[in-house]
C-alpha atoms as a PDB file:
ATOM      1  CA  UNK A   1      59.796   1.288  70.720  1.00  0.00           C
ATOM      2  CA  UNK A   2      60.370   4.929  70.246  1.00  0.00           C
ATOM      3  CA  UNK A   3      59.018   6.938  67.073  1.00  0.00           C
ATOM      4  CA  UNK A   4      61.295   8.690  64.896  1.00  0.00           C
ATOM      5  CA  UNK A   5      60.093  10.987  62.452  1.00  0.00           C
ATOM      6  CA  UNK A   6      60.703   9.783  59.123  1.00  0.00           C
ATOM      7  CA  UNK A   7      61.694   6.281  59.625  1.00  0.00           C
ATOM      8  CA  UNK A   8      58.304   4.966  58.502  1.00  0.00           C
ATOM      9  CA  UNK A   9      58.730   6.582  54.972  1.00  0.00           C
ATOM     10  CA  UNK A  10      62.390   5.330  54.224  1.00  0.00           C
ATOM     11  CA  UNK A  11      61.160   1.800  55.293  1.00  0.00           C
ATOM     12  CA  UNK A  12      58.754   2.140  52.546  1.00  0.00           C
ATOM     13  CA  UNK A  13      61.093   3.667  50.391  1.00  0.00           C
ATOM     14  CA  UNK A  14      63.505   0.651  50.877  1.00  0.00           C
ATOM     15  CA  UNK A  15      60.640  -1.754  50.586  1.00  0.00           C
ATOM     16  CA  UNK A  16      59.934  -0.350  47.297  1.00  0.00           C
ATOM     17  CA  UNK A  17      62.941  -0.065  45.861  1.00  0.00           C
ATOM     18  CA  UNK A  18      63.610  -3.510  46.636  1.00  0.00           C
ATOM     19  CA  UNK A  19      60.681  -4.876  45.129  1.00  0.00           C
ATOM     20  CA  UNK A  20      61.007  -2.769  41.858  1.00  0.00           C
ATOM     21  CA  UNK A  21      64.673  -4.157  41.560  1.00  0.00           C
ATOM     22  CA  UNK A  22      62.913  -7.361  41.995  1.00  0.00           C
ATOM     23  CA  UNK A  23      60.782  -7.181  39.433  1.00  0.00           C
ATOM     24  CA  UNK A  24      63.258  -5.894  37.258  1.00  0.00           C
ATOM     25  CA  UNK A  25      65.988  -8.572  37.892  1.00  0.00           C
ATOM     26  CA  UNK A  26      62.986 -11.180  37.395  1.00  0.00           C
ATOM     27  CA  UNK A  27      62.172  -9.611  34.044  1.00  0.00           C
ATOM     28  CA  UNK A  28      65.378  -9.991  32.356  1.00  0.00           C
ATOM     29  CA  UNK A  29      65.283 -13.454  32.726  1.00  0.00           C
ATOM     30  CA  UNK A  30      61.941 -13.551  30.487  1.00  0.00           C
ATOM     31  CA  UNK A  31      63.696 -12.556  27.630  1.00  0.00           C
ATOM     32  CA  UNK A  32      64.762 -14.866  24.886  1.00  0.00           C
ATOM     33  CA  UNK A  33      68.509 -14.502  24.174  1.00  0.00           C
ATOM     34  CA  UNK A  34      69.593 -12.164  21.095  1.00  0.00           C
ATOM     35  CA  UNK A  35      67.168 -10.172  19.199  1.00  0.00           C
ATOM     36  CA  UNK A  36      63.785 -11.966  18.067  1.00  0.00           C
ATOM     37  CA  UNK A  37      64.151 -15.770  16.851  1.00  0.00           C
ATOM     38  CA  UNK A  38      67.571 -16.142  18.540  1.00  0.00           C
ATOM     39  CA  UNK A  39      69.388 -13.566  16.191  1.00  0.00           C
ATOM     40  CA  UNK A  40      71.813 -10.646  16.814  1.00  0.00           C
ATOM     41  CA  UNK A  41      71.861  -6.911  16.110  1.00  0.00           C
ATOM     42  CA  UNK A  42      71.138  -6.324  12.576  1.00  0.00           C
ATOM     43  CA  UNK A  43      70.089  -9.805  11.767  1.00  0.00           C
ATOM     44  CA  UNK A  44      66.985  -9.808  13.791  1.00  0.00           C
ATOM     45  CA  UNK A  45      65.038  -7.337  11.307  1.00  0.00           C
ATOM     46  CA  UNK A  46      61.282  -8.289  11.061  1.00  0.00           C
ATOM     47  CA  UNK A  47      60.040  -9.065   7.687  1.00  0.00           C
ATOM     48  CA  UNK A  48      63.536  -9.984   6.068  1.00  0.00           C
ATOM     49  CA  UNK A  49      61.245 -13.167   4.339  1.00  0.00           C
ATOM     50  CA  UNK A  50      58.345 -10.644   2.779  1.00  0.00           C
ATOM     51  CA  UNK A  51      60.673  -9.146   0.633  1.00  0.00           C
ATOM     52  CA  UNK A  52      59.423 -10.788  -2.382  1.00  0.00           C
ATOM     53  CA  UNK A  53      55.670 -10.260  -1.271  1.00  0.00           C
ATOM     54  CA  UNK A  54      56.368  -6.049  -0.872  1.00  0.00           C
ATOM     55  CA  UNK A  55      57.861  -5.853  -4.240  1.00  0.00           C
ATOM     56  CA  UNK A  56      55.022  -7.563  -5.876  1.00  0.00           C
ATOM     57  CA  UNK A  57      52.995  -5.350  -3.616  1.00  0.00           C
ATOM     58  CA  UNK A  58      54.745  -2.060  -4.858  1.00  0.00           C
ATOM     59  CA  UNK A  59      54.719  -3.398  -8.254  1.00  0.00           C
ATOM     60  CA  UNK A  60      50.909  -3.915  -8.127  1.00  0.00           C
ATOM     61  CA  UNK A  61      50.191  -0.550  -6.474  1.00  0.00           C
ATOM     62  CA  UNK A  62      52.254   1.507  -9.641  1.00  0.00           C
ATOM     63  CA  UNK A  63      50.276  -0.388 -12.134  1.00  0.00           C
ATOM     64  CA  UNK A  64      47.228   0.833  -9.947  1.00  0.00           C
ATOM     65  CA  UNK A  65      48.304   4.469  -9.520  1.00  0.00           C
ATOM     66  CA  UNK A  66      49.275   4.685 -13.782  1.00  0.00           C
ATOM     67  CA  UNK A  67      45.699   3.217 -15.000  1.00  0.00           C
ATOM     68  CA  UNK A  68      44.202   5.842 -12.397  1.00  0.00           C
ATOM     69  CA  UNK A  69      46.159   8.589 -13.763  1.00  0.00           C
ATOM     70  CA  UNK A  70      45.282   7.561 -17.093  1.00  0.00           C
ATOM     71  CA  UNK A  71      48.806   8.532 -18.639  1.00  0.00           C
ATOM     72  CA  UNK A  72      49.026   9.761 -22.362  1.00  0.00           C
ATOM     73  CA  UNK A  73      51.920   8.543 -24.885  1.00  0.00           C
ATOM     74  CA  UNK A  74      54.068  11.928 -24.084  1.00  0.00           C
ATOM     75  CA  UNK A  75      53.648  11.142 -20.135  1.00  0.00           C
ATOM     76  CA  UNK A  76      55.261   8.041 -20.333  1.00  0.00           C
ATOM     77  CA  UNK A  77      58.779   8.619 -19.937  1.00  0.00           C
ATOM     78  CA  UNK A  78      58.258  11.197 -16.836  1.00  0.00           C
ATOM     79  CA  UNK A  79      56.394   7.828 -15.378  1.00  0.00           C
ATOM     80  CA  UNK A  80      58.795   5.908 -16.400  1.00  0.00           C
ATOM     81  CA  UNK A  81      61.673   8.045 -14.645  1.00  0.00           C
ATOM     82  CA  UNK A  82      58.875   8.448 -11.408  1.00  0.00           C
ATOM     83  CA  UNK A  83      58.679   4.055 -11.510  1.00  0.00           C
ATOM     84  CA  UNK A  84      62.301   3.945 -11.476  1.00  0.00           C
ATOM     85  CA  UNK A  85      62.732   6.166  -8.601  1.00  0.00           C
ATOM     86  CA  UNK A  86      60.360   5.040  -6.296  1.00  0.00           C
ATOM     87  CA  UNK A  87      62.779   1.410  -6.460  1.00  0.00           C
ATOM     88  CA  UNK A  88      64.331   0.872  -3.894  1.00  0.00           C
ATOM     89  CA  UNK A  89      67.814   1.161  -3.522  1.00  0.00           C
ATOM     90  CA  UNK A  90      70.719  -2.087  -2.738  1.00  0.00           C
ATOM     91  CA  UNK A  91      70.292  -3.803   0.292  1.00  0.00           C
ATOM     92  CA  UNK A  92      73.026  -5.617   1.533  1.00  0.00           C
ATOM     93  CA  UNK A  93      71.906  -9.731   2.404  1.00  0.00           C
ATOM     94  CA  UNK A  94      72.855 -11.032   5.154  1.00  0.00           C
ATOM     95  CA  UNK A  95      76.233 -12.656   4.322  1.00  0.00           C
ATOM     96  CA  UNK A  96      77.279  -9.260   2.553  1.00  0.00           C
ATOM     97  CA  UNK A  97      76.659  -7.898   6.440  1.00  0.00           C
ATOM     98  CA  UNK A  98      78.938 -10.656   8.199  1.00  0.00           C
ATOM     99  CA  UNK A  99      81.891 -10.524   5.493  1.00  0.00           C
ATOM    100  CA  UNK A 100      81.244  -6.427   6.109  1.00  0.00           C
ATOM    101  CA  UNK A 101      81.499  -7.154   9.837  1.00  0.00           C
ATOM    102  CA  UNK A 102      84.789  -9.256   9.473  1.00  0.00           C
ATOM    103  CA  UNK A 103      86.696  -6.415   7.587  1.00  0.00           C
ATOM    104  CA  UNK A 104      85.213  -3.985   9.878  1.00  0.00           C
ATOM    105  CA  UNK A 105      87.212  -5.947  12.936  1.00  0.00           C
ATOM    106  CA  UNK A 106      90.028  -5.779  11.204  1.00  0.00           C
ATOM    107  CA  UNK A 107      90.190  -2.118  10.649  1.00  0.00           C
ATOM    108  CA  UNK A 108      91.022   0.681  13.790  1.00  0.00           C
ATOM    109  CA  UNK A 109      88.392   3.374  14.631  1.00  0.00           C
ATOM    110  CA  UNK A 110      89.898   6.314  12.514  1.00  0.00           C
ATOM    111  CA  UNK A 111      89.474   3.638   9.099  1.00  0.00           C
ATOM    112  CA  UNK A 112      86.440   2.333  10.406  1.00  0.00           C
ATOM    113  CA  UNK A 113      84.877   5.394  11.070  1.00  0.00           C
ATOM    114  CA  UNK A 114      86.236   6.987   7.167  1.00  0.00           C
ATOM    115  CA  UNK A 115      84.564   3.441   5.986  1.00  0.00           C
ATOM    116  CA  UNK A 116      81.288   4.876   7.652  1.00  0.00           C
ATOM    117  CA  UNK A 117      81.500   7.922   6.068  1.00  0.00           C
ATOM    118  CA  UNK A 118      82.088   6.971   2.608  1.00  0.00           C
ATOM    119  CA  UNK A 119      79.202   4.323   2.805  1.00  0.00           C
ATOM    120  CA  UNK A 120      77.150   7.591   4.353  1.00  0.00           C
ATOM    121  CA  UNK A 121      77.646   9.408   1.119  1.00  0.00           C
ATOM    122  CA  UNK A 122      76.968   6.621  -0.902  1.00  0.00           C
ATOM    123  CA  UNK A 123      73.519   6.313   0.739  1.00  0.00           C
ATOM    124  CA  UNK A 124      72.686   9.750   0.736  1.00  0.00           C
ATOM    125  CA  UNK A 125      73.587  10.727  -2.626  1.00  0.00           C
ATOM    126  CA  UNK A 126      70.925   7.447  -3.410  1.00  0.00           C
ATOM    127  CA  UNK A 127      68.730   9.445  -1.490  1.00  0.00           C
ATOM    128  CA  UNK A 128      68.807  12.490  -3.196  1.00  0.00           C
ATOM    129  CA  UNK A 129      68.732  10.849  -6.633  1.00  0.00           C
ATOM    130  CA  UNK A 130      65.865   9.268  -6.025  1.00  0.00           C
ATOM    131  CA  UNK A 131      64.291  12.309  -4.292  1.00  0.00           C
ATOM    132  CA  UNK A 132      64.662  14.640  -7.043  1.00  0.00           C
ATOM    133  CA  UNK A 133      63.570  11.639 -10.036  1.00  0.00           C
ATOM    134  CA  UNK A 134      60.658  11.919  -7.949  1.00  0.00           C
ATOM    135  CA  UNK A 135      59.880  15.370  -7.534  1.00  0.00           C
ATOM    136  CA  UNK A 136      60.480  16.427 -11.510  1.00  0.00           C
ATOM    137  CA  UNK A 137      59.008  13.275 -12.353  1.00  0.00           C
ATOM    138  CA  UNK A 138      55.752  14.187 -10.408  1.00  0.00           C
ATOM    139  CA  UNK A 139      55.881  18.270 -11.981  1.00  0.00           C
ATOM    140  CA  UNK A 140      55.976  16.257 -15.280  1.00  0.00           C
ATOM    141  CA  UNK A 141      52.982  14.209 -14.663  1.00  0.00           C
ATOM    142  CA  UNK A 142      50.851  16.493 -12.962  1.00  0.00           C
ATOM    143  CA  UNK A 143      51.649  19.415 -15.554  1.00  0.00           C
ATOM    144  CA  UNK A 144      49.816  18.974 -18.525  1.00  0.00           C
ATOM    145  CA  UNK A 145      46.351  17.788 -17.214  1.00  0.00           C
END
């Protein structure tokens, strides 16, 4: 058998390659279909069932945070506004998300895509609402001790 430079490194190369497509071909059949638990896409969000237990958890961590502050009578209403901010905002449940999903088949890109954008500015100007309740809310609290 005659030597040629280089052949024993492409072998090798092709050996490898195959094996790592193996693997990878092998792999994908390990996985469960859909998202975790069977679900699809935007359904398959973990912790959609401890919704209840984080709210009493935020609820119980405010009523912490005041009685360490130890608030007087004219702080009140800036913790008040700083409690009401820190709320989160609407979430969609789950059938809200499929009837969206059904109009959003219905519509072409260009609508789909304004749709998008007008949601967009809904979120964000709940974002900056509740950013600035909590910024002048905090400059009231923190300004008089």
């Amino acid at each position: 058998m005659k030597w040629i430079p280089g052949s024993f490194t492409k072998r090798a190369l092709m050996v490898g390659l195959i094996a790592g497509s193996g693997i990878l071909a092998a792999s994908s059949f390990a996985m469960p279909a859909g998202g975790p638990a069977g679900k699809e896409g935007c359904e398959a969000h973990h912790g959609q069932a401890d919704r209840a237990k984080w709210e009493a958890r935020h609820a119980e961590r405010l009523s912490e945070l005041k009685q360490k502050l130890k608030l007087r009578p004219d702080q009140e209403a800036a913790w008040n506004t700083f409690a009401s901010a820190t709320q989160p905002g609407m979430r969609q449940a789950g059938a809200d998300r499929q009837d969206m999903r059904g109009e959003f088949e219905k519509l072409n890109t260009p609508q789909r895509l304004d749709r998008m954008l007008a949601m967009s500015d809904v979120r964000r100007t709940r974002m900056l609402e509740r950013s600035h309740g909590r910024a002048t809310a905090g400059i009231s609290l923190v300004s008089f001790r």
